[in-house]
N, C-alpha and C. Protein backbone atom coordinates (compact mmCIF):
# COMPACT_ATOMS: atom_id res chain seq x y z
N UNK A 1 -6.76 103.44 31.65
CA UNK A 1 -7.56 102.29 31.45
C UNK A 1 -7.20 101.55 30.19
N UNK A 2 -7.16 102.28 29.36
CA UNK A 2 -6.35 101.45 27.98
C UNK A 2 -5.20 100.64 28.52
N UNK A 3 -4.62 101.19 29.61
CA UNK A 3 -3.30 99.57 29.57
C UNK A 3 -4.02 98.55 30.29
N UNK A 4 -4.99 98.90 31.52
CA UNK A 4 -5.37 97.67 31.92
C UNK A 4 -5.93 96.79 31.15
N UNK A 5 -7.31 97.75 29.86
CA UNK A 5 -7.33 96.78 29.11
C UNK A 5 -7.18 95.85 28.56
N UNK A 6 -5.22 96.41 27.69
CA UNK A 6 -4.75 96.31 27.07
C UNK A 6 -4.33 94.76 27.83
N UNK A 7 -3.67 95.00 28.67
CA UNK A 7 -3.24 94.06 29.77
C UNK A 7 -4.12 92.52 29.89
N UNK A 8 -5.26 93.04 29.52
CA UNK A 8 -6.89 91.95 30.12
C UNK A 8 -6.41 90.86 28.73
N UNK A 9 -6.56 91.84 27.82
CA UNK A 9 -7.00 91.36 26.57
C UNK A 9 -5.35 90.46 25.95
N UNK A 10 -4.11 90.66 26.47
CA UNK A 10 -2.58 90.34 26.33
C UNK A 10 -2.80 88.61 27.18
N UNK A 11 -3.49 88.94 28.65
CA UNK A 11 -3.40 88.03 29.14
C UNK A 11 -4.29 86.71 28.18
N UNK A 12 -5.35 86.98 27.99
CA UNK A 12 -6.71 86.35 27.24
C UNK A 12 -6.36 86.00 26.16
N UNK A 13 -5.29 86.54 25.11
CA UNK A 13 -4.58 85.98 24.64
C UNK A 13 -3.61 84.71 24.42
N UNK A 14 -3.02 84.93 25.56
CA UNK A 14 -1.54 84.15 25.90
C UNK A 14 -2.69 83.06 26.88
N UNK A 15 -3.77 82.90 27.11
CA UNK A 15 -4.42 82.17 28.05
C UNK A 15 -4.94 81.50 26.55
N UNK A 16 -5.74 81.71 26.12
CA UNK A 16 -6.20 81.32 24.70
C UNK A 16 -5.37 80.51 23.75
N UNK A 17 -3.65 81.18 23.48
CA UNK A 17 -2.80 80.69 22.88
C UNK A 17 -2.36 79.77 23.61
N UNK A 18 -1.78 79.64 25.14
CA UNK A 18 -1.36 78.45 25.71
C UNK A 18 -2.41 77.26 25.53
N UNK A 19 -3.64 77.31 25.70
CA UNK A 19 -4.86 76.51 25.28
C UNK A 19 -4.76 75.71 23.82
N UNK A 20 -4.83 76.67 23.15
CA UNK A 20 -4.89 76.38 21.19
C UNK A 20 -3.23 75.19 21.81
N UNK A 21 -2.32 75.89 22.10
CA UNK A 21 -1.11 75.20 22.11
C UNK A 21 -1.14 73.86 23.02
N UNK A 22 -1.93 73.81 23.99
CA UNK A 22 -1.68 72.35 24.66
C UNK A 22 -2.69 71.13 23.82
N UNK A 23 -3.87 72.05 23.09
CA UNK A 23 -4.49 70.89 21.98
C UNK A 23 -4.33 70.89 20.99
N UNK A 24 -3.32 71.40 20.61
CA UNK A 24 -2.06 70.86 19.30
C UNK A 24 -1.39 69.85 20.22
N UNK A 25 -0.35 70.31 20.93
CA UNK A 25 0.58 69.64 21.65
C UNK A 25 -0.42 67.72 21.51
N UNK A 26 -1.68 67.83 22.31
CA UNK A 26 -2.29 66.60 22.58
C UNK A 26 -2.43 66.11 21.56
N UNK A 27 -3.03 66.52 20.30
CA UNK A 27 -3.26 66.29 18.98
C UNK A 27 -2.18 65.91 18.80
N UNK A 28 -1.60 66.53 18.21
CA UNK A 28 0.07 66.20 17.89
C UNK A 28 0.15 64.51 19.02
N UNK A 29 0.35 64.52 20.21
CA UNK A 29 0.90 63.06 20.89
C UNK A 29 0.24 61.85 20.60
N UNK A 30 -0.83 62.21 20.20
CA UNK A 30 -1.74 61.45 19.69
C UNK A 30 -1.92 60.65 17.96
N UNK A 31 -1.70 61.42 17.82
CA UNK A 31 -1.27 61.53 15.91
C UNK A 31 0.07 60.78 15.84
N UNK A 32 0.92 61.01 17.03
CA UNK A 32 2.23 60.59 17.05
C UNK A 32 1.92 59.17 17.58
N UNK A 33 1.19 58.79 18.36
CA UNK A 33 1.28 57.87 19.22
C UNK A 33 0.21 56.82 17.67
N UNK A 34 -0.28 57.09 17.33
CA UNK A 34 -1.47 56.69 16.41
C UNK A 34 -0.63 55.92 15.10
N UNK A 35 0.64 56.78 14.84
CA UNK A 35 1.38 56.33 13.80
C UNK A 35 2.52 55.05 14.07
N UNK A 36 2.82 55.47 15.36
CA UNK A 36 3.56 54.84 16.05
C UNK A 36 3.42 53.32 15.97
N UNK A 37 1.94 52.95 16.67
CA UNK A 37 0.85 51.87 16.75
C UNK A 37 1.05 51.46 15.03
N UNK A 38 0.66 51.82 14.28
CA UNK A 38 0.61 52.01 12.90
C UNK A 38 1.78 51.16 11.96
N UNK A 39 2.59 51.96 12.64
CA UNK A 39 3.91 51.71 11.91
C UNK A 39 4.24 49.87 12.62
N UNK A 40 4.42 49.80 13.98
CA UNK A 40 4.53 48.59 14.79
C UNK A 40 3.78 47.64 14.38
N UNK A 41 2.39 47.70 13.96
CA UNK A 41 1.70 46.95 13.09
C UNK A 41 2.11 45.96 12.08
N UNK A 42 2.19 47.21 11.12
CA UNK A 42 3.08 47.05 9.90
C UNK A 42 4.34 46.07 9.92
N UNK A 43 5.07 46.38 10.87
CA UNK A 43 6.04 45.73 11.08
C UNK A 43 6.65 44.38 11.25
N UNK A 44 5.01 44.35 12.55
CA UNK A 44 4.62 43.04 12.85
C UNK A 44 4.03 42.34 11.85
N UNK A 45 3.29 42.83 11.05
CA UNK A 45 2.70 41.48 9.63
C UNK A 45 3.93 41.60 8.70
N UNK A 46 4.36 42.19 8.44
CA UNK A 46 5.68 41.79 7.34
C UNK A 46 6.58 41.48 8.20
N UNK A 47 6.79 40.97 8.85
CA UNK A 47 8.23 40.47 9.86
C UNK A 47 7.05 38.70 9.78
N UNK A 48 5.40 38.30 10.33
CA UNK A 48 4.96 37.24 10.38
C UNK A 48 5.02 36.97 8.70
N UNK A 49 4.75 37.54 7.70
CA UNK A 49 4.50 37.08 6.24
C UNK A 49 6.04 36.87 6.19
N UNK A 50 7.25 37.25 6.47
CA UNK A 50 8.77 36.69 6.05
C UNK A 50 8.94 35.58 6.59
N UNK A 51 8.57 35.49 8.10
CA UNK A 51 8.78 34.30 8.64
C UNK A 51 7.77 32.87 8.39
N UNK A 52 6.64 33.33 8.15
CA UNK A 52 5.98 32.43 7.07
C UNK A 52 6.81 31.85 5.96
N UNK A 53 6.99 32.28 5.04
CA UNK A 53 7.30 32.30 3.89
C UNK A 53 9.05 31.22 4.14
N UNK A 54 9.62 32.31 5.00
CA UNK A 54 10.92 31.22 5.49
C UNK A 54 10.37 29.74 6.13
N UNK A 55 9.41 29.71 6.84
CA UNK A 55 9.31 28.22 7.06
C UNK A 55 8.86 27.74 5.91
N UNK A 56 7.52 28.07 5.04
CA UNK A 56 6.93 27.07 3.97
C UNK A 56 8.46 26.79 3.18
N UNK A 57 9.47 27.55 3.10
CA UNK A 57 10.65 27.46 2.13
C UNK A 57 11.47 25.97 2.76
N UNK A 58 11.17 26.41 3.89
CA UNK A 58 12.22 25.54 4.59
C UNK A 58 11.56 23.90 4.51
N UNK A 59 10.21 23.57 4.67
CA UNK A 59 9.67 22.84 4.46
C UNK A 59 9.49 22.42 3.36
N UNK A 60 9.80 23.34 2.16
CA UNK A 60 9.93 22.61 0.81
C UNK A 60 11.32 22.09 0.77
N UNK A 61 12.13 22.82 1.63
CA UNK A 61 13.83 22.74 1.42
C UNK A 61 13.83 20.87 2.06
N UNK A 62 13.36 20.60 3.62
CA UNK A 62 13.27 19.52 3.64
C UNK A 62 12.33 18.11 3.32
N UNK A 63 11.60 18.62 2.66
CA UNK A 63 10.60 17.52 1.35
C UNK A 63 11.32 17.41 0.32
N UNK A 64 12.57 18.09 -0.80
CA UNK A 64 12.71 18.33 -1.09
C UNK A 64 14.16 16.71 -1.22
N UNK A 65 14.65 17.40 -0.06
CA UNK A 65 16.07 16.84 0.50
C UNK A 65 15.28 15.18 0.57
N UNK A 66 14.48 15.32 1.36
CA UNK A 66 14.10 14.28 1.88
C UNK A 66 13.90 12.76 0.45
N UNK A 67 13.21 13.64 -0.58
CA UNK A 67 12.99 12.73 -2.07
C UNK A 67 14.57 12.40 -2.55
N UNK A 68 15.38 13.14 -2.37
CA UNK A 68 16.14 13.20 -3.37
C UNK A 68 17.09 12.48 -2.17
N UNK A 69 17.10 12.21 -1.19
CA UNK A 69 17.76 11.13 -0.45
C UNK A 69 17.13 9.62 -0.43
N UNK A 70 15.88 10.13 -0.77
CA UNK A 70 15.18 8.41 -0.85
C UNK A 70 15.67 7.94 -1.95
N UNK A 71 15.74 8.65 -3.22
CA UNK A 71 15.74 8.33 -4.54
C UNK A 71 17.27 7.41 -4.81
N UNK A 72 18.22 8.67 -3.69
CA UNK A 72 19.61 7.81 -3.86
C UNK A 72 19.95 6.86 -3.05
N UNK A 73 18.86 6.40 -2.06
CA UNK A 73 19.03 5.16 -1.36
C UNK A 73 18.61 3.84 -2.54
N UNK A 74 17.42 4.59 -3.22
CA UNK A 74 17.21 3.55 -4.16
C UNK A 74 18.01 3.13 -5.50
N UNK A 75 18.87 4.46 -5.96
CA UNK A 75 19.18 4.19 -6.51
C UNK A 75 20.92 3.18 -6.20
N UNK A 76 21.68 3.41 -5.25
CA UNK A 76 22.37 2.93 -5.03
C UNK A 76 22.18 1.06 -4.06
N UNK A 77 21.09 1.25 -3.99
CA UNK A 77 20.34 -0.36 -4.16
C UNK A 77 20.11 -1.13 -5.51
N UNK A 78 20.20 0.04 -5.83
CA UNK A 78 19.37 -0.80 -7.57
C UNK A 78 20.61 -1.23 -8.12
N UNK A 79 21.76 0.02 -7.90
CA UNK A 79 23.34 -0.35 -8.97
C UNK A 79 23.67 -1.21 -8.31
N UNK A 80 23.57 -1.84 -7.14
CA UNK A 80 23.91 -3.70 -6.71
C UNK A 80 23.39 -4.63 -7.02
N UNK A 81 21.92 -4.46 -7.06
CA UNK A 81 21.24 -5.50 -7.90
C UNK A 81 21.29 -5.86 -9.28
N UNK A 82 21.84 -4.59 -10.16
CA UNK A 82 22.50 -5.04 -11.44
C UNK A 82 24.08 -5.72 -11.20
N UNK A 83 24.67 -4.89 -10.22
CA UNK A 83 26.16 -6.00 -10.28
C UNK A 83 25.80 -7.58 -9.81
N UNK A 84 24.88 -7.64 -9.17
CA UNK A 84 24.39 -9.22 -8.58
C UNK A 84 24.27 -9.13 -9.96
N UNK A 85 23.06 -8.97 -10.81
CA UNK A 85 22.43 -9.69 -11.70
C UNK A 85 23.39 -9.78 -12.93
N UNK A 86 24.36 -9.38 -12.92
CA UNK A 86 25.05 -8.92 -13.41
C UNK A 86 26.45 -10.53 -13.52
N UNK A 87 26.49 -10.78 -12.09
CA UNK A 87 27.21 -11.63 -12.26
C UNK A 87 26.79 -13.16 -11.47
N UNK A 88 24.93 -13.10 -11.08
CA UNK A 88 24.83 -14.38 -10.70
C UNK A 88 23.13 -13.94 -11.26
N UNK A 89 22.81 -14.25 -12.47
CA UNK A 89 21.49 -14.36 -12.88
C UNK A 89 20.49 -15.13 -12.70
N UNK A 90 19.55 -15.03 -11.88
CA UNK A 90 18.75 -13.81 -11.76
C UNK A 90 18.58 -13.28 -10.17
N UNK A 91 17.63 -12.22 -10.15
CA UNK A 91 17.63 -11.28 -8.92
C UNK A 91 16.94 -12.34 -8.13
N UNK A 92 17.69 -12.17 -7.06
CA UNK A 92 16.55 -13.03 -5.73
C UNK A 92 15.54 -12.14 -5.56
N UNK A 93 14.22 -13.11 -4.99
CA UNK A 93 13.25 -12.55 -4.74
C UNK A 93 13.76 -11.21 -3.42
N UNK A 94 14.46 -12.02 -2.72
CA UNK A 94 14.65 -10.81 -1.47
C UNK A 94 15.14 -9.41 -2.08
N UNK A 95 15.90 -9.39 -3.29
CA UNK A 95 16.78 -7.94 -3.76
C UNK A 95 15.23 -7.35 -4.72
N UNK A 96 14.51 -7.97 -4.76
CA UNK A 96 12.90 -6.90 -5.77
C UNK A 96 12.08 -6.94 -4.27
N UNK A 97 12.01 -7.41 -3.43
CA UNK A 97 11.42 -7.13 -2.21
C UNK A 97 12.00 -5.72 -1.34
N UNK A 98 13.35 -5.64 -1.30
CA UNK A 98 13.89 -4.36 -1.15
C UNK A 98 13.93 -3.44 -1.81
N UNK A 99 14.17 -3.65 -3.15
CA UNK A 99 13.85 -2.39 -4.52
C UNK A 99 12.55 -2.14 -4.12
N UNK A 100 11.57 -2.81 -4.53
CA UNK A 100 9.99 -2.32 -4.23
C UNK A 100 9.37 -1.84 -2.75
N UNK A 101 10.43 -1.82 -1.80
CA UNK A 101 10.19 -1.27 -0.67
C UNK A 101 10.69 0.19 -0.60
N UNK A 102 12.01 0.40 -1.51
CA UNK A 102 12.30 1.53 -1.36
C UNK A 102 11.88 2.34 -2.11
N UNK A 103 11.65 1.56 -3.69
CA UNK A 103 10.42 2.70 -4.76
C UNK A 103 9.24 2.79 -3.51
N UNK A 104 8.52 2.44 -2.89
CA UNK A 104 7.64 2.39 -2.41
C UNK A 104 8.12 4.09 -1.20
N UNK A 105 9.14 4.03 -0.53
CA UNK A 105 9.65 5.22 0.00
C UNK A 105 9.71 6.25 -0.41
N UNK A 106 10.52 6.19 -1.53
CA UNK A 106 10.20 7.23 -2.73
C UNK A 106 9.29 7.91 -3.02
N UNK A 107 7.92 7.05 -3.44
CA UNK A 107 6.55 7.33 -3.64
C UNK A 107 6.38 8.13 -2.81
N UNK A 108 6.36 7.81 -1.42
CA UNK A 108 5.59 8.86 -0.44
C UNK A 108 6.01 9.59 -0.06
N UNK A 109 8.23 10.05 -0.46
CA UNK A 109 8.77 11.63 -0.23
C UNK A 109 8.47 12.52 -1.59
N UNK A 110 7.99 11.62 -2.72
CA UNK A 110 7.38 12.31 -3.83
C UNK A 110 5.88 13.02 -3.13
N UNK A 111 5.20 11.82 -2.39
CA UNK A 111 3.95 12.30 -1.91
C UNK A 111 4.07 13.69 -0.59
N UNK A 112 4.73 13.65 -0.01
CA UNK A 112 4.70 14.79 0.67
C UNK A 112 5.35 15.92 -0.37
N UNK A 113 5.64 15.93 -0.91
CA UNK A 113 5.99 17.32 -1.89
C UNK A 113 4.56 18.26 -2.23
N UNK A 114 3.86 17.40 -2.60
CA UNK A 114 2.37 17.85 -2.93
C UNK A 114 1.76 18.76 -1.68
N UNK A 115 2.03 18.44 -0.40
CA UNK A 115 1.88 19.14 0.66
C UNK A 115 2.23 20.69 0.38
N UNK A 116 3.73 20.85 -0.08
CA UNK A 116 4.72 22.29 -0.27
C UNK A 116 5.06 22.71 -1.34
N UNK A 117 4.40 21.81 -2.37
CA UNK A 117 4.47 22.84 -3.97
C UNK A 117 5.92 23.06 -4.35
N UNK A 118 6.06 23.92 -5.25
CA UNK A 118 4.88 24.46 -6.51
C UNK A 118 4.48 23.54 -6.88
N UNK A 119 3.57 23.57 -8.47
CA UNK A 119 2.93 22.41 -8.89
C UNK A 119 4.05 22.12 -9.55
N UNK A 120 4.87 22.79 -10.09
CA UNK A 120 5.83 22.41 -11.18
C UNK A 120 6.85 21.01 -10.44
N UNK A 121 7.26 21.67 -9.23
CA UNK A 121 8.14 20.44 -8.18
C UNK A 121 7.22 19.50 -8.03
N UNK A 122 5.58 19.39 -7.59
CA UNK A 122 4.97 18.06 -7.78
C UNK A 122 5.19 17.18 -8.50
N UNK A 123 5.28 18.32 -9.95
CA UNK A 123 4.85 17.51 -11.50
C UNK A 123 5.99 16.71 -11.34
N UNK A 124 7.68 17.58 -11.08
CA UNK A 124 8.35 16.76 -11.54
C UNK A 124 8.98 15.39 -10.47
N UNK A 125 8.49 15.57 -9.34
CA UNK A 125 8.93 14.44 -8.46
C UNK A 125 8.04 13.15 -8.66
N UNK A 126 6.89 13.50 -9.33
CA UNK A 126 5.44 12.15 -9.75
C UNK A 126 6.50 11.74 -11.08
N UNK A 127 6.94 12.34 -11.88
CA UNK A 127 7.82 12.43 -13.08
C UNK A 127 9.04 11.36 -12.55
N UNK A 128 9.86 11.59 -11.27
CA UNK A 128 10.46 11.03 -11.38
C UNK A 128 10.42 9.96 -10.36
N UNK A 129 9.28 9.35 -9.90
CA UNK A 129 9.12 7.92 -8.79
C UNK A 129 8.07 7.50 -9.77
N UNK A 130 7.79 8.28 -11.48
CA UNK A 130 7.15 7.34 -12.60
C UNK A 130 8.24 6.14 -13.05
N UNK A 131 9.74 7.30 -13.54
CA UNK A 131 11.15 7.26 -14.25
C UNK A 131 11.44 5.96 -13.37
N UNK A 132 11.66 6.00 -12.10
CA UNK A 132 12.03 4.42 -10.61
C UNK A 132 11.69 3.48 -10.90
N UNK A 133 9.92 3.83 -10.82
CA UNK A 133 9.58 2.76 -10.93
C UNK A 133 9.61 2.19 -12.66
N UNK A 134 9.78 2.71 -13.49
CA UNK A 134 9.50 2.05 -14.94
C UNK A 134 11.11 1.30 -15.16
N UNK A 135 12.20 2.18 -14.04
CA UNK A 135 13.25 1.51 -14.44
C UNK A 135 13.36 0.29 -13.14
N UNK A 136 13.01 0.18 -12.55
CA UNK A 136 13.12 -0.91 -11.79
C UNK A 136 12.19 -2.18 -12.23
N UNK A 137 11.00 -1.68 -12.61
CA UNK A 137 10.04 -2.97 -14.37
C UNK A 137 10.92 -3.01 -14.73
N UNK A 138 11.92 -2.63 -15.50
CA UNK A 138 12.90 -3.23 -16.75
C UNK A 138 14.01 -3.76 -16.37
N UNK A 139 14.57 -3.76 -14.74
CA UNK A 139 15.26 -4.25 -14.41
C UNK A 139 14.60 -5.67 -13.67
N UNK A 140 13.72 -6.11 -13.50
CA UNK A 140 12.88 -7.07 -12.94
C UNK A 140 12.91 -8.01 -14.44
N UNK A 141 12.03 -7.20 -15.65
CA UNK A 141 12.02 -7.34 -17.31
C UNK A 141 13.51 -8.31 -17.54
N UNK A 142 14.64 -7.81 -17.21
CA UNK A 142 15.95 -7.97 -17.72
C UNK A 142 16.80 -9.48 -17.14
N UNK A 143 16.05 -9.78 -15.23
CA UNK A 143 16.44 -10.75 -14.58
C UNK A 143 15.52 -11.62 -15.46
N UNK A 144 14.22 -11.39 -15.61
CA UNK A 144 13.36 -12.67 -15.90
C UNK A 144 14.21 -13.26 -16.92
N UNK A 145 14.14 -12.11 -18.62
CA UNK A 145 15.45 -12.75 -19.41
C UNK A 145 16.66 -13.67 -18.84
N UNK A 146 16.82 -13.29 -18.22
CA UNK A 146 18.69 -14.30 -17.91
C UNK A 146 17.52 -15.55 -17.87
N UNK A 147 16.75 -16.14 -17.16
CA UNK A 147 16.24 -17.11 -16.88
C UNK A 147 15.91 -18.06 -18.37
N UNK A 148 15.05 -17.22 -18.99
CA UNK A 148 15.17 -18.18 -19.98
C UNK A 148 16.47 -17.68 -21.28
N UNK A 149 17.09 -16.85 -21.24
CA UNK A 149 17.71 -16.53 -22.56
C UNK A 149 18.93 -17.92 -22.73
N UNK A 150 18.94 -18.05 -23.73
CA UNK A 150 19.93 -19.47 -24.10
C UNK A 150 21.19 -18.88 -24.40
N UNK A 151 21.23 -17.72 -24.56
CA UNK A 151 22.91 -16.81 -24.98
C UNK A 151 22.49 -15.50 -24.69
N UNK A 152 23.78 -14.84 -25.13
CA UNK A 152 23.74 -13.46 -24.46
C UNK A 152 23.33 -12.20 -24.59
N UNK A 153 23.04 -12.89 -26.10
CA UNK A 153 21.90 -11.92 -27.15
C UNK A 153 20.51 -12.06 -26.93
N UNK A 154 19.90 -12.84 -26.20
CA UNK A 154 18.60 -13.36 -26.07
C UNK A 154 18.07 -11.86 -25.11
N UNK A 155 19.48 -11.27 -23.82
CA UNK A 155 18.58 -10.07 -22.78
C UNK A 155 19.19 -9.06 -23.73
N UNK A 156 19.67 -8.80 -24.36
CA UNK A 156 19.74 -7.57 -25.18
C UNK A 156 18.65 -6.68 -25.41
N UNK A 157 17.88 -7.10 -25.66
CA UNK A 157 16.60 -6.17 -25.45
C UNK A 157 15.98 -5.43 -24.16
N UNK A 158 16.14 -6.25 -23.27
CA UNK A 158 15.77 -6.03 -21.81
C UNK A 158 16.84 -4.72 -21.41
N UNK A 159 17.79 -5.46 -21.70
CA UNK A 159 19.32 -4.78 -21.55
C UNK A 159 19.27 -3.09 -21.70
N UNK A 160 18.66 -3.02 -23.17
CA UNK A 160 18.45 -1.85 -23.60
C UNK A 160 17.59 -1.09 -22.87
N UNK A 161 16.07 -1.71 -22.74
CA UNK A 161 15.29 -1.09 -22.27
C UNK A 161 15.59 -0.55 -21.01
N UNK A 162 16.29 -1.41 -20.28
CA UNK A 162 16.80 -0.89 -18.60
C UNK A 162 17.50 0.19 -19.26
N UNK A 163 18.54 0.10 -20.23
CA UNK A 163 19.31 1.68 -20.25
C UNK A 163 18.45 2.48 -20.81
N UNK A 164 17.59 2.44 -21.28
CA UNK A 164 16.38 3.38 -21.65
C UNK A 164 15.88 4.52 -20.38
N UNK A 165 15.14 3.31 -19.26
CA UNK A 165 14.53 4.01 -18.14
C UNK A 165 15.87 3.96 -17.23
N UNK A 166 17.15 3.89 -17.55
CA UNK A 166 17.96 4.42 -16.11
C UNK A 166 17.84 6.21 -17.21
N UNK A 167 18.70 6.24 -18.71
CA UNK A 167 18.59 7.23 -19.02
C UNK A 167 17.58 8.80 -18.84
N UNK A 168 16.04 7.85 -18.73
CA UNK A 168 15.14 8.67 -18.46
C UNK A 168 15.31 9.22 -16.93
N UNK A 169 15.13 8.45 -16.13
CA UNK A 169 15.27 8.16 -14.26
C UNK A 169 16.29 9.83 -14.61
N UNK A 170 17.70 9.19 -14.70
CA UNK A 170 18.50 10.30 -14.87
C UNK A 170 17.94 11.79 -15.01
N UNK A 171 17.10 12.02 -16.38
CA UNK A 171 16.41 13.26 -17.19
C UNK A 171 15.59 13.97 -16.16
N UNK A 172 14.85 12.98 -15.47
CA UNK A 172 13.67 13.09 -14.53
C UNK A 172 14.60 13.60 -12.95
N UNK A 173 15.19 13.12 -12.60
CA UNK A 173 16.32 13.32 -11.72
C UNK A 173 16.74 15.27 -11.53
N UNK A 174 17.29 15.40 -12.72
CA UNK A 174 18.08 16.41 -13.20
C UNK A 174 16.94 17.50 -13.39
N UNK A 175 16.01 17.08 -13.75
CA UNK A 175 14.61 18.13 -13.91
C UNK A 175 13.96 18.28 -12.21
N UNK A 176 13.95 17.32 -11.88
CA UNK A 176 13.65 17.66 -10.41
C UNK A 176 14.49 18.79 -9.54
N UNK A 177 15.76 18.38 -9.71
CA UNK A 177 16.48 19.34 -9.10
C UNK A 177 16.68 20.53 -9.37
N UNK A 178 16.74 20.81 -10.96
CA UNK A 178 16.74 22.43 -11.41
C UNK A 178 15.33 22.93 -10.60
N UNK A 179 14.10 22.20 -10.64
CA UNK A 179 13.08 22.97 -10.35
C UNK A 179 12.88 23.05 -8.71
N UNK A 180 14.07 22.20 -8.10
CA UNK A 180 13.55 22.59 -6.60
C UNK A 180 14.67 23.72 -6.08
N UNK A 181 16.10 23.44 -6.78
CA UNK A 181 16.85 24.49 -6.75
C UNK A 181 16.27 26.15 -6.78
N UNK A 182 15.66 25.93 -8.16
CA UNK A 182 15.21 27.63 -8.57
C UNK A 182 13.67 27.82 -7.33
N UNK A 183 12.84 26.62 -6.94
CA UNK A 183 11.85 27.21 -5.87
C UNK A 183 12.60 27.56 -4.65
N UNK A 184 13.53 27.15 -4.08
CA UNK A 184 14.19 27.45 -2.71
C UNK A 184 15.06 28.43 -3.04
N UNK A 185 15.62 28.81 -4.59
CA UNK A 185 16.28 30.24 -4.09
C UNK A 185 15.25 31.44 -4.54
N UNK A 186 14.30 31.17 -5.09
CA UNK A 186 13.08 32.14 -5.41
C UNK A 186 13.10 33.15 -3.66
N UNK A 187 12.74 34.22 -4.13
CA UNK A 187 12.64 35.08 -2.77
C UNK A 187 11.18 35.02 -1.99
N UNK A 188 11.49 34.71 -0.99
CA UNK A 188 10.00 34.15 -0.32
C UNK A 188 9.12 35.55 -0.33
């Protein structure tokens, strides 16, 4: 009788242990399956926060582009209106009707910047459709001179002042770009 026992109590065992072992086993698929979910999660919000981050970039990248193509439409309008004024004084009304249409363009690829930040790229694109427009006043400033100046010393002043605000325009220019450069290679 001791082996049948023995036998009862071997089986009741290995019946017990296969048991304990299939709710590990489940535990375990579960725990596995739980992390799994977990991990895929994870994955999924930092894969949406990169691709976030790549569009707001990209959208600063083209606000960005977008100012600094208006700026050189204007500015390569403006360097004709000094060679006109330059050699038939003064500006027709039609060449400050186009300047002030395109500062006016300017303005509002400065104004969408404010949309995509930083503040620092705001600051400096308001900075520089300030720099446009103060140099396109002194170039307006400089035609009125030819009108009344009696010699050639009379726009000298004007003269200056325009190289004043192209110099600044320039400063403002060059500051814009370091700061949109360093936001678009910043790591999103």
């Amino acid at each position: 009788m001791d082996q049948g026992i023995a036998g009862v109590i071997a089986g009741i065992a290995g019946l017990v242990g296969a048991g304990i072992g299939g709710f590990a086993t489940a535990y375990g698929a579960r725990v596995g399956a739980q992390k799994t979910i977990e991990a895929a999660q994870a994955q999924v919000s930092h894969q949406s926060t990169a691709e976030h981050a790549h569009w707001v970039r990209e959208q600063r990248r083209q606000a960005y582009s977008d100012a600094m193509e208006t700026h050189g439409t204007f500015i390569t309008s403006l360097n004709v209106a000094v060679s006109q004024l330059s050699a038939a004084p003064p500006l027709s009304s039609e060449t400050v009707t186009e300047l002030q249409e395109k500062l006016v363009a300017l303005g509002l690829a400065a104004t969408r910047i404010h949309l995509w930040g930083p503040e620092e790229a705001v600051s400096k694109a308001n900075t520089l459709a300030r720099a446009a427009h103060r140099r396109l006043e002194a170039l307006k400033g400089w035609s009125a001179a030819t009108e009344s100046a009696t010699a050639y010393r009379d726009t000298r002043p004007r003269r200056r002042e325009y190289g004043e605000a192209t110099d600044a325009e320039t400063t403002a220019r060059a500051d814009f770009v370091t700061v949109a450069r360093s936001t678009l290679a910043a790591a999103p």
